[in-house]
Protein backbone atom coordinates (compact mmCIF):
# COMPACT_ATOMS: atom_id res chain seq x y z
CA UNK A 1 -20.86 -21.77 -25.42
CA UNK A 2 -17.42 -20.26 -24.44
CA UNK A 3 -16.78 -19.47 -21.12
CA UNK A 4 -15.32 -15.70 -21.97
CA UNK A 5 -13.81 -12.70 -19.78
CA UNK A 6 -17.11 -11.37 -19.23
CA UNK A 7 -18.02 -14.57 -17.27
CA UNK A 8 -14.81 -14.63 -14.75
CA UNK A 9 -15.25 -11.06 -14.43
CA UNK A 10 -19.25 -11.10 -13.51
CA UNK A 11 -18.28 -13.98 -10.88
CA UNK A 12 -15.27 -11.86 -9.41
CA UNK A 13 -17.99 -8.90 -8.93
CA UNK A 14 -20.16 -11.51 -7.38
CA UNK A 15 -18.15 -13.01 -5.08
CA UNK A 16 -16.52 -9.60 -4.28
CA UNK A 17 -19.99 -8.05 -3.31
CA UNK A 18 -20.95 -11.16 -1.30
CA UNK A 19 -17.78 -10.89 0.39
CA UNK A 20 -18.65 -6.94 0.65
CA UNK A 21 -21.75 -7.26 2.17
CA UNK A 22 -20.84 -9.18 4.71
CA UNK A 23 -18.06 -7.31 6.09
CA UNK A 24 -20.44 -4.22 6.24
CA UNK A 25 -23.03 -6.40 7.60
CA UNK A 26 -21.71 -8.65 10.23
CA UNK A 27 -20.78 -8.25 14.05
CA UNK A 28 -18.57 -11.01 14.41
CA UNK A 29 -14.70 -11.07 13.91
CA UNK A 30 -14.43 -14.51 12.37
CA UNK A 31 -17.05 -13.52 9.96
CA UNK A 32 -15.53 -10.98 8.88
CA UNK A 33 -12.42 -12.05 8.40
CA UNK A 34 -13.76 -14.46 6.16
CA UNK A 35 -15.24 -12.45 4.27
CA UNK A 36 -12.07 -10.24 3.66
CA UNK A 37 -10.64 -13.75 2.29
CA UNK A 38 -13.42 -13.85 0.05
CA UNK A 39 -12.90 -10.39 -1.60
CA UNK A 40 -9.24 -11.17 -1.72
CA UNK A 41 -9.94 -14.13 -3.80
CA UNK A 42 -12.51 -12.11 -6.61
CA UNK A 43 -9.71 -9.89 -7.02
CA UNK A 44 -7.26 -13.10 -7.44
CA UNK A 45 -9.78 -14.90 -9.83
CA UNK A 46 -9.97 -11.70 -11.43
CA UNK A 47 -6.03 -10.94 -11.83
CA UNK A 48 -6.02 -14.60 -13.26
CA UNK A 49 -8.76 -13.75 -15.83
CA UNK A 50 -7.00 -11.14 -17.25
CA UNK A 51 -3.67 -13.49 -17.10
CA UNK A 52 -5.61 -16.30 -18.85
CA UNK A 53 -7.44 -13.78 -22.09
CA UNK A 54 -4.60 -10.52 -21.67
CA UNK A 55 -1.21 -11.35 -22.16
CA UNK A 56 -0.38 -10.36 -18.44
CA UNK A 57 1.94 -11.45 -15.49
CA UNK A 58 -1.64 -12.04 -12.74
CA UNK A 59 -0.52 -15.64 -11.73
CA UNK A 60 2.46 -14.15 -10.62
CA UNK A 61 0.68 -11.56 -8.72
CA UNK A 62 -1.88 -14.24 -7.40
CA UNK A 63 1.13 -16.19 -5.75
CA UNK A 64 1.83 -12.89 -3.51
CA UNK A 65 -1.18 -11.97 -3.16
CA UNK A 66 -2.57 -15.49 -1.26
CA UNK A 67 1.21 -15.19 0.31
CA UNK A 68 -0.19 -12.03 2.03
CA UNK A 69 -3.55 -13.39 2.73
CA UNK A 70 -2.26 -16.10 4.53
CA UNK A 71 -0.11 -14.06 6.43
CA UNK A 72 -3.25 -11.33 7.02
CA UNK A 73 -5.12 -14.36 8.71
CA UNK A 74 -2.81 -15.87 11.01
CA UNK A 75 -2.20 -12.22 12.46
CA UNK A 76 -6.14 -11.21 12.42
CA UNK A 77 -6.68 -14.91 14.24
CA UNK A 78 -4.25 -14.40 16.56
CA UNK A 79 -5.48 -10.82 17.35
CA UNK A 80 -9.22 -12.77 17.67
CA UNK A 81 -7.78 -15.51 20.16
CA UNK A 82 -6.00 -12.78 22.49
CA UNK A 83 -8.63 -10.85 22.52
CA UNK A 84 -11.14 -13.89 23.16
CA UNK A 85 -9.26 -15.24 26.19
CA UNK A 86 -9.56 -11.65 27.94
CA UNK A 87 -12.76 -10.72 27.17
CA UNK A 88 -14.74 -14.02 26.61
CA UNK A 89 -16.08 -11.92 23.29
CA UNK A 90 -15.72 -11.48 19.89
CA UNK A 91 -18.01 -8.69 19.03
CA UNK A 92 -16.43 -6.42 17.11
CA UNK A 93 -18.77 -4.08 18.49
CA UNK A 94 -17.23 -4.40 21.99
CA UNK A 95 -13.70 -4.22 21.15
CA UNK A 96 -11.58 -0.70 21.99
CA UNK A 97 -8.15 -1.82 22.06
CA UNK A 98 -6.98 2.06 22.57
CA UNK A 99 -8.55 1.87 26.65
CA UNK A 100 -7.42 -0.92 28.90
């Protein structure tokens, strides 16, 4: 049996919902920002699917796009670690950085 578009494409969805569900779901900033990562990625392993069956430039675009990623995280974890060394939390519930 060939592994076809269909298949990448029904794992992307997966791992996009996963990563979905527990942005929506979860309280806690590290979490969360894992889970972005994760929907970042189905949309990469999708972009590559399409590069891999569809004549199309998506490794190209994949290259950027984890470029970006890593660039999203070090910002979000240094956002996290400020915010954790003045308020000893990282409840996204609890943070209001428009008051002081």
């Amino acid at each position: 049996m060939d592994i076809g578009l269909t298949h990448y494409l029904v794992l992307s969805v997966l791992l996009f919902g996963v990563g979905l569900y527990g942005v929506l779901s979860r309280r806690n900033a590290v979490v969360i920002l894992m889970c972005i990562e994760l929907m970042l990625n189905a949309a990469n392993l999708t972009l590559v699917a399409f590069s891999r069956y569809i004549f199309f430039y998506g490794q190209a675009i994949v290259i950027f796009s984890l470029v970006i990623a890593a660039a999203e995280v070090s910002v979000g974890l240094a956002t996290i670690i400020t915010f954790y060394r003045q308020r000893k939390n990282i409840d996204i519930k609890n943070i209001n950085l428009l008051k002081w």
